[in-house]
PDB file of N, CA and C in Angstrom:
ATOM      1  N   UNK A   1      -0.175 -29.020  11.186  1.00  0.00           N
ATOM      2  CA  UNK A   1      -0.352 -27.665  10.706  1.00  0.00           C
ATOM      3  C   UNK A   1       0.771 -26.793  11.256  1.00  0.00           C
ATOM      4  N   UNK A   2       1.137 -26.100  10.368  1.00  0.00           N
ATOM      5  CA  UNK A   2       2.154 -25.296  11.359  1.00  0.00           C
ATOM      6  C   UNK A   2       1.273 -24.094  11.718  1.00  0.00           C
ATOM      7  N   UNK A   3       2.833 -23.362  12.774  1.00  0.00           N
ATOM      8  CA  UNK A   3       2.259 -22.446  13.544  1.00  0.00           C
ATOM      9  C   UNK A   3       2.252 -21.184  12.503  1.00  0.00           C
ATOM     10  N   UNK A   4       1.060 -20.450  12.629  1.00  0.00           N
ATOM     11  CA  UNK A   4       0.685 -19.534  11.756  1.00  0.00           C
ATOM     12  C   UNK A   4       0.164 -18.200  12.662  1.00  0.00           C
ATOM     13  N   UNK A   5       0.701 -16.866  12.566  1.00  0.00           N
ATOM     14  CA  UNK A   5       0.555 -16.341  13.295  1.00  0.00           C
ATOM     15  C   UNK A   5      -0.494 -15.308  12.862  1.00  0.00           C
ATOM     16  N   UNK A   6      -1.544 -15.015  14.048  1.00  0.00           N
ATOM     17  CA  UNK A   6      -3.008 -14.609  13.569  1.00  0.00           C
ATOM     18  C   UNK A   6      -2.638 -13.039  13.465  1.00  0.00           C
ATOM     19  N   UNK A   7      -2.705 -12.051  13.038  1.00  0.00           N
ATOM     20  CA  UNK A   7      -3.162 -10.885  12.573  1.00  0.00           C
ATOM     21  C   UNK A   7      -4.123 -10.553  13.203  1.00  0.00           C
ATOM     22  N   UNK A   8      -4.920  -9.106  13.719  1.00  0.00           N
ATOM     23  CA  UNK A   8      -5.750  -8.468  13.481  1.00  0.00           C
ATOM     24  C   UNK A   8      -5.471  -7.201  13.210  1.00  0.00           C
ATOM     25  N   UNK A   9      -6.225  -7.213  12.340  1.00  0.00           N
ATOM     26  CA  UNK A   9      -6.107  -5.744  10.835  1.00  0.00           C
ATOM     27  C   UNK A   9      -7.727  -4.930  10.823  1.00  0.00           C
ATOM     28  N   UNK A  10      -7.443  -3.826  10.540  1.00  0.00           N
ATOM     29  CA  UNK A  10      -8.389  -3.022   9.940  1.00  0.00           C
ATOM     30  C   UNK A  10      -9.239  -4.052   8.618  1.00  0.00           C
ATOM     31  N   UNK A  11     -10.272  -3.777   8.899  1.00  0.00           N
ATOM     32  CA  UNK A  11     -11.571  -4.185   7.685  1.00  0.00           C
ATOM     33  C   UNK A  11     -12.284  -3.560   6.881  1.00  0.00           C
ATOM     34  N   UNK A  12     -12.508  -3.737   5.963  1.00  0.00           N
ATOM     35  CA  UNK A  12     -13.637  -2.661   5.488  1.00  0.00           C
ATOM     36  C   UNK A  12     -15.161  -2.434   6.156  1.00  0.00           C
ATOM     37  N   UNK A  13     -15.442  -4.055   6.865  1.00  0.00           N
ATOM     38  CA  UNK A  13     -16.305  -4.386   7.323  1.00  0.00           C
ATOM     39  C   UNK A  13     -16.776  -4.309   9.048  1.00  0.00           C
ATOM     40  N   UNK A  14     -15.164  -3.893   9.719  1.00  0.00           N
ATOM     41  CA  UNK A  14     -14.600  -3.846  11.298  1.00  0.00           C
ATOM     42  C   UNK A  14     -13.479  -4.442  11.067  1.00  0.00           C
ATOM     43  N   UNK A  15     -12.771  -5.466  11.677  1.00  0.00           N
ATOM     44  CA  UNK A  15     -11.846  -5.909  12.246  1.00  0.00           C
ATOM     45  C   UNK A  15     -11.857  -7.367  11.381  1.00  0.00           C
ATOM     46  N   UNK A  16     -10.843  -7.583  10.550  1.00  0.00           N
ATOM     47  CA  UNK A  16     -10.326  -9.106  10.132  1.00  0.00           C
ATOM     48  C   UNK A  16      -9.229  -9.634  10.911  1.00  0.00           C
ATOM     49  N   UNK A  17      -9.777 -11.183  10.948  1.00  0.00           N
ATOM     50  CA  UNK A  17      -8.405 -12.059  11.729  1.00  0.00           C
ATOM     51  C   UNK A  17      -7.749 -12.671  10.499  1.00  0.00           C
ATOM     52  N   UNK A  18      -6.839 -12.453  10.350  1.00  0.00           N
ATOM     53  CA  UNK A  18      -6.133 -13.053   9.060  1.00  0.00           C
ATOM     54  C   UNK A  18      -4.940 -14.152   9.633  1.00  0.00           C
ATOM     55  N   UNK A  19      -4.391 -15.062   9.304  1.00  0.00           N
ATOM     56  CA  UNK A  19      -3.008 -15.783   9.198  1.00  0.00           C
ATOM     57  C   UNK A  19      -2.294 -15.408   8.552  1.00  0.00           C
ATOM     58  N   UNK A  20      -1.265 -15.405   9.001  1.00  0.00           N
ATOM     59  CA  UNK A  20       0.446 -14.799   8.282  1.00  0.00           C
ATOM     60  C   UNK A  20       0.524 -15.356   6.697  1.00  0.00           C
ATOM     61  N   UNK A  21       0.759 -14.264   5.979  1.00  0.00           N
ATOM     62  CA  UNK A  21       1.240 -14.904   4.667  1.00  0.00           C
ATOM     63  C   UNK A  21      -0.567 -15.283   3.909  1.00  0.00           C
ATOM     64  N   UNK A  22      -1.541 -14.733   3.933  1.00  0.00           N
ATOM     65  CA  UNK A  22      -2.863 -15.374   3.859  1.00  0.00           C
ATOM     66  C   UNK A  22      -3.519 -13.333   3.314  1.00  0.00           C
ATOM     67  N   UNK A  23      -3.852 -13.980   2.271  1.00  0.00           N
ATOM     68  CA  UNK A  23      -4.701 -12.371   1.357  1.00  0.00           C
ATOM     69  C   UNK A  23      -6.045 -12.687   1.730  1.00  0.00           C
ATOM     70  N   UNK A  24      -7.106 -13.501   2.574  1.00  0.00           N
ATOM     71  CA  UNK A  24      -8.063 -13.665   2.994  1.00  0.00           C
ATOM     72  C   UNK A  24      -7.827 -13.773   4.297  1.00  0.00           C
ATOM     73  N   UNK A  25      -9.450 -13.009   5.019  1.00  0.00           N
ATOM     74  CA  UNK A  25      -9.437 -12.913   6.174  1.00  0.00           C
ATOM     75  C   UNK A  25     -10.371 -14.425   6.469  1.00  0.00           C
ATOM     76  N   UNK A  26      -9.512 -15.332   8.320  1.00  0.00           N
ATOM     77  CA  UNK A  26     -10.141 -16.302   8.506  1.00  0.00           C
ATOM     78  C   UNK A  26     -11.526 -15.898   9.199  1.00  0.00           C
ATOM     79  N   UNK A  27     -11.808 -14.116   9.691  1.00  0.00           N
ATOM     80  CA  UNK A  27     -13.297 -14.026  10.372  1.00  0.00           C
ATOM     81  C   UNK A  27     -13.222 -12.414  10.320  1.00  0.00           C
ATOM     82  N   UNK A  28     -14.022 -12.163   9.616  1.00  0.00           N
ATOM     83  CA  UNK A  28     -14.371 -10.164  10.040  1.00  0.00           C
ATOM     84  C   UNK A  28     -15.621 -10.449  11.215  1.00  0.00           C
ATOM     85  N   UNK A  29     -14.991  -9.345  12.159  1.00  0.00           N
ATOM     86  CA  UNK A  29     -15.894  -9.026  13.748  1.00  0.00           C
ATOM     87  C   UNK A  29     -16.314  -7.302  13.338  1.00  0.00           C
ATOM     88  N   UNK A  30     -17.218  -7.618  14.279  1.00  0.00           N
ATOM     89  CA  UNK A  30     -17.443  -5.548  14.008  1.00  0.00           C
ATOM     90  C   UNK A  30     -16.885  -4.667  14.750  1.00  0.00           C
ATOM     91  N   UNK A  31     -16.143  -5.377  16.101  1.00  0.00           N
ATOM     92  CA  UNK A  31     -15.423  -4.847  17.193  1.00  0.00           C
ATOM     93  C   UNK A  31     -14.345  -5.282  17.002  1.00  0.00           C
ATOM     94  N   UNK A  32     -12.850  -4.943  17.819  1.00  0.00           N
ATOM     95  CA  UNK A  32     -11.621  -5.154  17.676  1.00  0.00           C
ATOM     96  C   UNK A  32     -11.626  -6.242  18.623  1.00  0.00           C
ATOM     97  N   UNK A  33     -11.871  -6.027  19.898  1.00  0.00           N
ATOM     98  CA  UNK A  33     -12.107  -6.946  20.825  1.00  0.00           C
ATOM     99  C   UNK A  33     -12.474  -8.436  20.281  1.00  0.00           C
ATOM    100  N   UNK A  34     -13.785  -8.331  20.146  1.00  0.00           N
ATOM    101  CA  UNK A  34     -13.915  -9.645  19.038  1.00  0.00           C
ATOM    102  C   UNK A  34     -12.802 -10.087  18.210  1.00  0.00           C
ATOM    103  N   UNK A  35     -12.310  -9.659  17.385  1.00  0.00           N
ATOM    104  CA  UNK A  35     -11.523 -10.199  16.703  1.00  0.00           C
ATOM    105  C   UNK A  35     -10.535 -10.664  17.561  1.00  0.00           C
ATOM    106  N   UNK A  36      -9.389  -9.935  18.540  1.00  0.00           N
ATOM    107  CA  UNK A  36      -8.469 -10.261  19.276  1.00  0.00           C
ATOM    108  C   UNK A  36      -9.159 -11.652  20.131  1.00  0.00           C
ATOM    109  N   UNK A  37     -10.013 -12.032  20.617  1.00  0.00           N
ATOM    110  CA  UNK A  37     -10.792 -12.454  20.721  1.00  0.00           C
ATOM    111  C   UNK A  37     -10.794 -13.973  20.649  1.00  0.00           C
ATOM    112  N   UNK A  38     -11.605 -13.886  19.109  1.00  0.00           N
ATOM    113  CA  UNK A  38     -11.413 -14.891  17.858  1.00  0.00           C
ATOM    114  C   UNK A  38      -9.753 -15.226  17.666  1.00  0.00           C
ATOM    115  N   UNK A  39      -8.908 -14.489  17.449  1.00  0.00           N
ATOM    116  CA  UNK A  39      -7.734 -14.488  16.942  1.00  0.00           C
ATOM    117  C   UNK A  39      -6.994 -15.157  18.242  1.00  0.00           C
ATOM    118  N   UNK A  40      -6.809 -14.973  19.670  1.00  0.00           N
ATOM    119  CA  UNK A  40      -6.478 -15.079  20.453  1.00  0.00           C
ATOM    120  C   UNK A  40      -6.642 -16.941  21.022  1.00  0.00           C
ATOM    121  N   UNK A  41      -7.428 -17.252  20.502  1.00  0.00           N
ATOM    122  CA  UNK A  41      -8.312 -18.636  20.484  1.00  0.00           C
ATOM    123  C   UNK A  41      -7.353 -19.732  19.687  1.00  0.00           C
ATOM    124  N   UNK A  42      -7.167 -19.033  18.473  1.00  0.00           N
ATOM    125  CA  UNK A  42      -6.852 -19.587  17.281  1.00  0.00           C
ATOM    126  C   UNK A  42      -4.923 -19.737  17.245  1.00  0.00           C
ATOM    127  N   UNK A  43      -4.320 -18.560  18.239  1.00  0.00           N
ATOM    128  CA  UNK A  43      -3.225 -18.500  18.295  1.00  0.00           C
ATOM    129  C   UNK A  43      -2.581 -19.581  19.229  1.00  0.00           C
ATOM    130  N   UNK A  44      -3.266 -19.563  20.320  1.00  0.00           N
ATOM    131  CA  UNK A  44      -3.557 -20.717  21.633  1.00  0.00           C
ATOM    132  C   UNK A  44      -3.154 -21.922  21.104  1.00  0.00           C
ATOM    133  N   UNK A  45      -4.464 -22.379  20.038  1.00  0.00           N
ATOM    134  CA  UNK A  45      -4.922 -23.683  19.549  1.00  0.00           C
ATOM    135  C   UNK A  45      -3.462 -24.569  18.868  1.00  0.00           C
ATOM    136  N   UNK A  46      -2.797 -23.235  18.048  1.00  0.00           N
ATOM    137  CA  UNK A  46      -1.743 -23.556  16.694  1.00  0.00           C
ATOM    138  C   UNK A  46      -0.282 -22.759  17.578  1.00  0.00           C
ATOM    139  N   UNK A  47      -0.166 -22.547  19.057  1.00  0.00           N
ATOM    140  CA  UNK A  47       0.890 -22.358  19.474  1.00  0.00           C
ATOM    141  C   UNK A  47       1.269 -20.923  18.811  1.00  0.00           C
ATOM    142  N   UNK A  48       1.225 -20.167  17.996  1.00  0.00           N
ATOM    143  CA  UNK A  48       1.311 -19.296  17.727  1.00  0.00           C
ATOM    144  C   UNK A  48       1.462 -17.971  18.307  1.00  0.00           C
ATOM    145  N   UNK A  49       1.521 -16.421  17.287  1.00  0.00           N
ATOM    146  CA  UNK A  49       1.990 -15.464  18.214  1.00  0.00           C
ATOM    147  C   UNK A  49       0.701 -14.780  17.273  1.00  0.00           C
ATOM    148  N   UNK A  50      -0.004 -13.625  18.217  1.00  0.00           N
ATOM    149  CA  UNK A  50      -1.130 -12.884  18.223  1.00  0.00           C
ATOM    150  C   UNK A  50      -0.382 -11.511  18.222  1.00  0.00           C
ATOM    151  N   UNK A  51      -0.632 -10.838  16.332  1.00  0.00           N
ATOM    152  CA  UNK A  51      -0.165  -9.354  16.478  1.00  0.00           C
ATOM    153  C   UNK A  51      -1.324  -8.808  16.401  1.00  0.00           C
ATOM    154  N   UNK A  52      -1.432  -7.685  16.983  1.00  0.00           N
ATOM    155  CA  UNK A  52      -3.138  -6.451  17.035  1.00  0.00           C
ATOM    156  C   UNK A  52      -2.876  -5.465  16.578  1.00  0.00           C
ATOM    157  N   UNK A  53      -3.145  -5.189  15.440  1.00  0.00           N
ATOM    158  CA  UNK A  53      -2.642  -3.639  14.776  1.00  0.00           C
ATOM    159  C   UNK A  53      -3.688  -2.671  14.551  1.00  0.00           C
ATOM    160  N   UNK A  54      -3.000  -1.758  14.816  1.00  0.00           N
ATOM    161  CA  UNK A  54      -4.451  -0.415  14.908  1.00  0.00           C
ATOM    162  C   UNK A  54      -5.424   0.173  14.043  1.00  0.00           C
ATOM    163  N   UNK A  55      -5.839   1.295  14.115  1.00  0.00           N
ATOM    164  CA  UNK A  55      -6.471   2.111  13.084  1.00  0.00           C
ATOM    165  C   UNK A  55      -5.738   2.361  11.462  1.00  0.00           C
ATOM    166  N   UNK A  56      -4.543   2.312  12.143  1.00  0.00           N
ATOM    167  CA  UNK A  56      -3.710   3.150  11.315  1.00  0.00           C
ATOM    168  C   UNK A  56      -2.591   1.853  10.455  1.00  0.00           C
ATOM    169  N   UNK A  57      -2.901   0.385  11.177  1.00  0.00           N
ATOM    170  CA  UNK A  57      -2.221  -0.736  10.311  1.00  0.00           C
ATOM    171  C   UNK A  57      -0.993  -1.179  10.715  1.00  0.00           C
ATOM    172  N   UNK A  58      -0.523  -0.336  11.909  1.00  0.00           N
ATOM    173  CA  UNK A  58       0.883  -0.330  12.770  1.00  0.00           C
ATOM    174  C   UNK A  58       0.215  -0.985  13.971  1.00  0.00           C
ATOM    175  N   UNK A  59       1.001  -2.416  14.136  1.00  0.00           N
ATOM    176  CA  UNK A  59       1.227  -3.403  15.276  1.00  0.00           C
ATOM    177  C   UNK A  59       1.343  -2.380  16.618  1.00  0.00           C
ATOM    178  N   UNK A  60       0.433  -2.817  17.215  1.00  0.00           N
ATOM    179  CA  UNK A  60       0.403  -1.716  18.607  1.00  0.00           C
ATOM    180  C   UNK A  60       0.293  -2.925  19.725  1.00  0.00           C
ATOM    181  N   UNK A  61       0.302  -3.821  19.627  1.00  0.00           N
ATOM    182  CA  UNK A  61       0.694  -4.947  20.501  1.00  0.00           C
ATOM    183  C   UNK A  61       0.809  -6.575  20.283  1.00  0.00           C
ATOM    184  N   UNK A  62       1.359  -7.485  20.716  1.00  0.00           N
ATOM    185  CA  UNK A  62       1.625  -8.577  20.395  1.00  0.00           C
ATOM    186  C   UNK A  62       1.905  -9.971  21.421  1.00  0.00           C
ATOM    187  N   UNK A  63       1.246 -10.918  21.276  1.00  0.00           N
ATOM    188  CA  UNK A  63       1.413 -12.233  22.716  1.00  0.00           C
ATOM    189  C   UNK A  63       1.668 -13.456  21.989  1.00  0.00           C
ATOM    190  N   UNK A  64       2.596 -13.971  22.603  1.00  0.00           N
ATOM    191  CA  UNK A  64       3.119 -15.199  21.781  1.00  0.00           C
ATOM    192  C   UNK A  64       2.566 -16.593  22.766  1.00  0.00           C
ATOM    193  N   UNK A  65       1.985 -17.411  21.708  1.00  0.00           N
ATOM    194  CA  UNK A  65       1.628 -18.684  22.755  1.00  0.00           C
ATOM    195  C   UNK A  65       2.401 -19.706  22.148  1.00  0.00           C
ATOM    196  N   UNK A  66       3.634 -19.634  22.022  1.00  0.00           N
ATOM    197  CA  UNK A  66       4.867 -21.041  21.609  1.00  0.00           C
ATOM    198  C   UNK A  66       5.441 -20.974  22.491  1.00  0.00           C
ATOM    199  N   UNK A  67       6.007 -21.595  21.991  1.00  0.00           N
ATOM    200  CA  UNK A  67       7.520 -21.999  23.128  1.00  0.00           C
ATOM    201  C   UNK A  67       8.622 -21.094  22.695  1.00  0.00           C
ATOM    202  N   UNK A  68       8.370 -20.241  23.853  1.00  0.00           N
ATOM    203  CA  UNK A  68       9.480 -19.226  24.065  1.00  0.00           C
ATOM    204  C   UNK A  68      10.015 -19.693  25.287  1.00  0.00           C
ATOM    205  N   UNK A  69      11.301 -19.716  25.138  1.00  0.00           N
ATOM    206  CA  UNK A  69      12.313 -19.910  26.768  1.00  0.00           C
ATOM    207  C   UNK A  69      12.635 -18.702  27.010  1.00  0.00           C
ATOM    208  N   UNK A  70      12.559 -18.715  28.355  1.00  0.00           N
ATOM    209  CA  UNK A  70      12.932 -17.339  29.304  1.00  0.00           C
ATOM    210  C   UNK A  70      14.440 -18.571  30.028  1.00  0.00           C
ATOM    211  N   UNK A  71      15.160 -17.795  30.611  1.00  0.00           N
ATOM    212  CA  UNK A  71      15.796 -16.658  30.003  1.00  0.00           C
ATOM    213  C   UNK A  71      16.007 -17.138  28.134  1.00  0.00           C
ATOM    214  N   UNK A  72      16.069 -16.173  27.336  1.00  0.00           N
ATOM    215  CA  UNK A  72      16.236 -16.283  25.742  1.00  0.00           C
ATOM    216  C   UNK A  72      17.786 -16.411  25.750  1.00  0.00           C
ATOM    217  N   UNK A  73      17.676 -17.592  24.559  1.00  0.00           N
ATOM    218  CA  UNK A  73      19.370 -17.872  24.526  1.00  0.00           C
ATOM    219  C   UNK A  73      20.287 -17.061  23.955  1.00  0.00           C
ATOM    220  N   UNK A  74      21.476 -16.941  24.029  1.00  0.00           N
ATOM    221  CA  UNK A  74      22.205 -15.741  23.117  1.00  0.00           C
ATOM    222  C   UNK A  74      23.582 -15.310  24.340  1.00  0.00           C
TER     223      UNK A  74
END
């Protein structure tokens, strides 16, 4: 599977965890927490990076669980 990076978005319902590139949500929570949560689990599992976006749909924070090298090359 590749790495697919989890979303959490505004819901109509609370909080959806969605995958990148994906018009369905993989879990609506009623709390944000929950979802980050759920989503945080799922990012772990598939190496992936966890964005959390707000009220307003703007990414207000983000944690990557791949393989990132420190120092970054360049």
């Amino acid at each position: 599977m590749a790495n697919r990076n989890q979303h959490v978005v505004p819901h109509e319902n609370g909080w959806a965890v969605k995958g990148a590139d994906t018009s369905r949500a993989t879990a609506v929570h009623q709390t944000q927490q929950a979802a980050i949560d759920h989503a945080r689990s799922i990012a772990r599992n598939q190496g992936a990076e966890l964005l959390i976006h707000g009220t307003d749909g703007r990414i207000r924070a983000r944690d990557s669980y791949g393989n990132d090298p420190y120092p970054p090359k360049g």
